[in-house]
C-alpha atoms as a PDB file:
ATOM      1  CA  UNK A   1     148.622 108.236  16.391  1.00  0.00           C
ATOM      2  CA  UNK A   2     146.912 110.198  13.604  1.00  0.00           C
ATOM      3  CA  UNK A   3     148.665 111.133   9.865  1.00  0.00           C
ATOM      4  CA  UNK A   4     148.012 114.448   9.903  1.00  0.00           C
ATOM      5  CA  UNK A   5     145.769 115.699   7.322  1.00  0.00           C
ATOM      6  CA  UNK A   6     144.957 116.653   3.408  1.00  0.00           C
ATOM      7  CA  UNK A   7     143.910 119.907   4.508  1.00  0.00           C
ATOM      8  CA  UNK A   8     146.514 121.607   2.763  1.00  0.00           C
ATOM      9  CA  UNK A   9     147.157 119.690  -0.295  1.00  0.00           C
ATOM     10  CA  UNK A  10     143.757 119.640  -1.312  1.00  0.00           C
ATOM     11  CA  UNK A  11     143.752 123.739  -0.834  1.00  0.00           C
ATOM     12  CA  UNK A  12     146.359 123.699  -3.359  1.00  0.00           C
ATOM     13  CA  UNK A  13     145.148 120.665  -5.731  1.00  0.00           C
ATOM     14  CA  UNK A  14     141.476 122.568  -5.974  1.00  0.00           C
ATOM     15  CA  UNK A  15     143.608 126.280  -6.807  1.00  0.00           C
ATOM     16  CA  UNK A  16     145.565 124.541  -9.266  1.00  0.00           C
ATOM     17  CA  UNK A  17     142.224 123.243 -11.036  1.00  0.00           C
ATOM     18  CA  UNK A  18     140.177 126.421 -10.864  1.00  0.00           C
ATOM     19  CA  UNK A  19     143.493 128.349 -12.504  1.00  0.00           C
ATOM     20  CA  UNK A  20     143.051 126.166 -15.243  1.00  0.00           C
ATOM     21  CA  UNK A  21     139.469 126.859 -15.992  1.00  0.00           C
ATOM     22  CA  UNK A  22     139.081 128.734 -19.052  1.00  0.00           C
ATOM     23  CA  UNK A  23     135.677 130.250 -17.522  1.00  0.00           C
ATOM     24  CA  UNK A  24     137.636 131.806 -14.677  1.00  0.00           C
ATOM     25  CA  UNK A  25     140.126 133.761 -17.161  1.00  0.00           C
ATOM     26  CA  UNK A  26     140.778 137.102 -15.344  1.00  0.00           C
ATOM     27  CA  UNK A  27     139.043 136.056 -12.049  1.00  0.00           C
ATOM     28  CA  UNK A  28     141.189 136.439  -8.781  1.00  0.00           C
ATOM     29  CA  UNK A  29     141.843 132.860  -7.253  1.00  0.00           C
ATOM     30  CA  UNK A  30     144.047 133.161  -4.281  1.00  0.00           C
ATOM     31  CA  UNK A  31     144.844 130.616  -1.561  1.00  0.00           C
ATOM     32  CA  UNK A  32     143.452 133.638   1.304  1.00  0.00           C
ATOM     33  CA  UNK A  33     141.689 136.430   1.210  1.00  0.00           C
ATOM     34  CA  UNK A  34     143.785 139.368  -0.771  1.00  0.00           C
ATOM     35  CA  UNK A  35     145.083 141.664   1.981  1.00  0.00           C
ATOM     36  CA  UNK A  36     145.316 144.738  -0.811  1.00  0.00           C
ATOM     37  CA  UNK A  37     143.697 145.083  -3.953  1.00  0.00           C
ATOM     38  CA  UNK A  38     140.557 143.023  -4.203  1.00  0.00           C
ATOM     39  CA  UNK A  39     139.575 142.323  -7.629  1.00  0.00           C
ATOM     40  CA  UNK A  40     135.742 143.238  -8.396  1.00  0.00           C
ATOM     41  CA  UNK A  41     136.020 139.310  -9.059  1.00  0.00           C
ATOM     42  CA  UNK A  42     137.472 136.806  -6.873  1.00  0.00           C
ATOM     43  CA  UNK A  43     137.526 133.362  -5.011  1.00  0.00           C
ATOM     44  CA  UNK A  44     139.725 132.745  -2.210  1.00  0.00           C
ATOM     45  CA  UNK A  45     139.228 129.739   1.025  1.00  0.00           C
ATOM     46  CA  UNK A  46     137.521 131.263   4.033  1.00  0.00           C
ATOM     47  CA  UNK A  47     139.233 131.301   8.000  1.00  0.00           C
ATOM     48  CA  UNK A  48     137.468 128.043   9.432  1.00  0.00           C
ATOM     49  CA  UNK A  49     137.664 124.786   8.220  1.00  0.00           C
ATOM     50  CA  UNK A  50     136.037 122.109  10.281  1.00  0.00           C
ATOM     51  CA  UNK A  51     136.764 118.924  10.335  1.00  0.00           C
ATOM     52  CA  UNK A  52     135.432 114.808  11.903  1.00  0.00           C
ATOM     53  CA  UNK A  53     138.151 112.092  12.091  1.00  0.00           C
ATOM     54  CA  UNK A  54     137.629 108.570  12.897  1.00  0.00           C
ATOM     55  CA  UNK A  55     140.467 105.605  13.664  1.00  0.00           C
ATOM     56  CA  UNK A  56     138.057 102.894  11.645  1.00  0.00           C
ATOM     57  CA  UNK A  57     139.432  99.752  13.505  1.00  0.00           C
ATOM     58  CA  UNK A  58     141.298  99.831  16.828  1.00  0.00           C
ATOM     59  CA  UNK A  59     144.634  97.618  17.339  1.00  0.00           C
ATOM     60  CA  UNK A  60     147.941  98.582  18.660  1.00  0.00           C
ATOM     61  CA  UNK A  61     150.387 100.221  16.473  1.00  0.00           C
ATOM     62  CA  UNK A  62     149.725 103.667  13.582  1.00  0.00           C
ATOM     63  CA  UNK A  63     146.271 104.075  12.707  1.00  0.00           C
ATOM     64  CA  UNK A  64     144.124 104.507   9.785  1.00  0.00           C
ATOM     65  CA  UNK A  65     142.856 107.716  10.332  1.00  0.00           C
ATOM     66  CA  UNK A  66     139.251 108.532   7.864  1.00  0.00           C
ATOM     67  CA  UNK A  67     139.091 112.317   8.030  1.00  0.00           C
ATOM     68  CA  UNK A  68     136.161 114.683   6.417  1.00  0.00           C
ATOM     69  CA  UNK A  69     136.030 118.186   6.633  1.00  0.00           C
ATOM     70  CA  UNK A  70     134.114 121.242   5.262  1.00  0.00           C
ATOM     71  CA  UNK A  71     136.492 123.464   3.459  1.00  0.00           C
ATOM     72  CA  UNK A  72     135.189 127.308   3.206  1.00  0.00           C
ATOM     73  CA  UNK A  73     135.415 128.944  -0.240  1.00  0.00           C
ATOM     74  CA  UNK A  74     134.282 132.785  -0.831  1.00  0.00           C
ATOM     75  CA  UNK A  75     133.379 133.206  -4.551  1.00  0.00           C
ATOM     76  CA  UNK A  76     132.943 137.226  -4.915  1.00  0.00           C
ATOM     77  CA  UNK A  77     131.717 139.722  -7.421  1.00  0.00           C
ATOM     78  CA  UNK A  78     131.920 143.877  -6.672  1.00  0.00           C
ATOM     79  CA  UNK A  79     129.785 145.746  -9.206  1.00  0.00           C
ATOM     80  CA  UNK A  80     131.353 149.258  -9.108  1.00  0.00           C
ATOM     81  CA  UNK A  81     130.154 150.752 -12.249  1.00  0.00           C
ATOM     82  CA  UNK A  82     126.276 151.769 -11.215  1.00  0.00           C
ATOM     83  CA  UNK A  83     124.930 148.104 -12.325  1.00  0.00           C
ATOM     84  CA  UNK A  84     122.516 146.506 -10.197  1.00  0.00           C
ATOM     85  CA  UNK A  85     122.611 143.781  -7.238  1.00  0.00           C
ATOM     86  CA  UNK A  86     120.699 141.227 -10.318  1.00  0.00           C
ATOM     87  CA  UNK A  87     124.043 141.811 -12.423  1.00  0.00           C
ATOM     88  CA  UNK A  88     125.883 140.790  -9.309  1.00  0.00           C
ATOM     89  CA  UNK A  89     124.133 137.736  -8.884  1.00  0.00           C
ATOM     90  CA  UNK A  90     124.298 136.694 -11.802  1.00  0.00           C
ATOM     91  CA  UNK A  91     128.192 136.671 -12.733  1.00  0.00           C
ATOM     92  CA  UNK A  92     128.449 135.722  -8.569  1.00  0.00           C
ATOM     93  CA  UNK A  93     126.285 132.455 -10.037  1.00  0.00           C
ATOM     94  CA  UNK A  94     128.066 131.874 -13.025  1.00  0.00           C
ATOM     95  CA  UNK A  95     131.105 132.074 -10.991  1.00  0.00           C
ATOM     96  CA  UNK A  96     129.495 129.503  -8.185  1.00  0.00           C
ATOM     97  CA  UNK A  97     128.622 127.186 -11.315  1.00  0.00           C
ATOM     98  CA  UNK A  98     132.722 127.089 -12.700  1.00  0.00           C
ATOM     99  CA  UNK A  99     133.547 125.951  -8.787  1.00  0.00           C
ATOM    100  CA  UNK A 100     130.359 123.178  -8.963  1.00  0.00           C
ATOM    101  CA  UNK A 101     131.481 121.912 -12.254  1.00  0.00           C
ATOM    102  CA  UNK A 102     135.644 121.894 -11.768  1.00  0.00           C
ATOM    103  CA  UNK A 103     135.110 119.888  -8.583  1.00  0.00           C
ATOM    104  CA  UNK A 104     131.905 117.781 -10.804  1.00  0.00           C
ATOM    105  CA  UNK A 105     134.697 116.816 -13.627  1.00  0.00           C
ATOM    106  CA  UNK A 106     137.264 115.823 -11.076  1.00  0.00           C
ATOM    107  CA  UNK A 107     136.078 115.323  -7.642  1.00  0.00           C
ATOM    108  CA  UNK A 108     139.515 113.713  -6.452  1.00  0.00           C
ATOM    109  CA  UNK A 109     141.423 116.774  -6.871  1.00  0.00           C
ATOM    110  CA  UNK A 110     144.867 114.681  -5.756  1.00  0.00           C
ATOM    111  CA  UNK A 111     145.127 111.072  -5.282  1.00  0.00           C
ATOM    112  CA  UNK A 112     145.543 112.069  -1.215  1.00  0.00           C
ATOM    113  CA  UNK A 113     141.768 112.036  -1.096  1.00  0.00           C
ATOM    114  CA  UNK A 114     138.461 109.971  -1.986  1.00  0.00           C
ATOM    115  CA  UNK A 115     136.218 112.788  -2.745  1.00  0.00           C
ATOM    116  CA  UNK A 116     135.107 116.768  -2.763  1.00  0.00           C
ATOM    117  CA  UNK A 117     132.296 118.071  -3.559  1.00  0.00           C
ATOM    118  CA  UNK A 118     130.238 121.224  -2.849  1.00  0.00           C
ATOM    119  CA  UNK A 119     127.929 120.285   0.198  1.00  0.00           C
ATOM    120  CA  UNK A 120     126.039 124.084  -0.001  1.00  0.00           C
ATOM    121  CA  UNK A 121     126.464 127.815   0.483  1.00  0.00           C
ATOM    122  CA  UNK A 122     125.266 130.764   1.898  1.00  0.00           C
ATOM    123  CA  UNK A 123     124.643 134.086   0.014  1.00  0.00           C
ATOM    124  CA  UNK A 124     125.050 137.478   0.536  1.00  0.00           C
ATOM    125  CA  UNK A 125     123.809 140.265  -1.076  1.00  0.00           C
ATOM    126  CA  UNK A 126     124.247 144.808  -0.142  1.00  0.00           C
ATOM    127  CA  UNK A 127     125.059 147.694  -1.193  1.00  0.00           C
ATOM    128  CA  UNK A 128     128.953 148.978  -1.267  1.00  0.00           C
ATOM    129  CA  UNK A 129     130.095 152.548   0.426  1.00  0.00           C
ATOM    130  CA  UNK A 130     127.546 155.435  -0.935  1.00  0.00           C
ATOM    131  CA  UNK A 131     125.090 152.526  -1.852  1.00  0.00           C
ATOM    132  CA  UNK A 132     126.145 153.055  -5.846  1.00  0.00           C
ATOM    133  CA  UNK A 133     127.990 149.626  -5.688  1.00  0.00           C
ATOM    134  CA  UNK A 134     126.450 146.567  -5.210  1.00  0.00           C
ATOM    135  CA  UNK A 135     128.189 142.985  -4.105  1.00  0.00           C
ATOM    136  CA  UNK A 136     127.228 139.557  -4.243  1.00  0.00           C
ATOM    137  CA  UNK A 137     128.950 136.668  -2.326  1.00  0.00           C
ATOM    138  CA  UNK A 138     128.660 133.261  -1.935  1.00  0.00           C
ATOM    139  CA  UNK A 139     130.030 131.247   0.769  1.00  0.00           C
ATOM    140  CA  UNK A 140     130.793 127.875   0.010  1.00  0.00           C
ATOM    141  CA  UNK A 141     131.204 124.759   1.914  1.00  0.00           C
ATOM    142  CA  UNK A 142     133.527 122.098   0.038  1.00  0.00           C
ATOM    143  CA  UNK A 143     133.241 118.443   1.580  1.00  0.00           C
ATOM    144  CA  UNK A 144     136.161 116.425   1.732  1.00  0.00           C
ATOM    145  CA  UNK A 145     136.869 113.037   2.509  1.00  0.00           C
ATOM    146  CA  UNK A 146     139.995 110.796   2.995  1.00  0.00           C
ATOM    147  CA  UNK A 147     141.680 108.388   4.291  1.00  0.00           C
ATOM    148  CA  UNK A 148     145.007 108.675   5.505  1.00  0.00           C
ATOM    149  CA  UNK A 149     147.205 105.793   5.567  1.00  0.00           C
ATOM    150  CA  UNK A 150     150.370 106.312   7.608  1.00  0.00           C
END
């Protein structure tokens, strides 16, 4: 009955466009979180993506299917060199803001899909190991709507 979903192709469409943003030059972008290795700056899509569908008009036959979902993104910044939780902040913020405006300049990341957008966030802020590191992380919530035509 349904089509599936975008889920995936936007995930790649929205990694594609934040590779290609000069401001994210030397950031990590990965499609998961890095296993090994992360990089004292990185973005990556979070575990749980949640998601409404809707068949807009019943009839007999394949459906329509309108589907919108909230697409987790971590954006990351480890401070490691004795700077403070406000340095962390702030390049976690300027990082937040390169997100905000890649999906702002093209918020139909592949023709698959009507919109994204950045629907809010969640911060987190603490100390690292002996408490000489500091870390500052933002979770993200990406809306996402479609429809998918079979």
């Amino acid at each position: 009955m349904s089509t599936g979903t975008t889920l995936p192709v936007v995930k790649r469409a929205l990694l594609d466009a934040l590779i290609a943003c000069p401001g994210l030059t030397g950031v990590q972008l990965a499609y998961e979180m890095p296993q090994r290795g992360i990089a004292a700056e990185s973005m990556w899509f979070g575990e749980d993506t949640e998601t409404e569908v809707g068949i807009p008009v019943m009839k007999a036959g394949t459906k329509h299917v309108d589907e919108q979902f909230a697409l987790p993104m971590v954006v990351q910044v480890l401070i490691t060199d004795g700077r403070d939780a406000e340095t962390a902040d702030q390049r976690a913020a300027a990082l937040l803001a390169e997100l905000q405006q890649c999906l702002a300049h093209n918020p139909r990341l592949t023709p698959a899909i009507q919109w994204a957008e950045m629907a809010g966030w969640a911060h987190h802020v603490g100390p690292i190991g002996d408490g000489t590191a500091r870390g500052s992380r933002f979770d993200v919530v990406i809306r996402v709507r479609a429809r998918l035509t079979p």
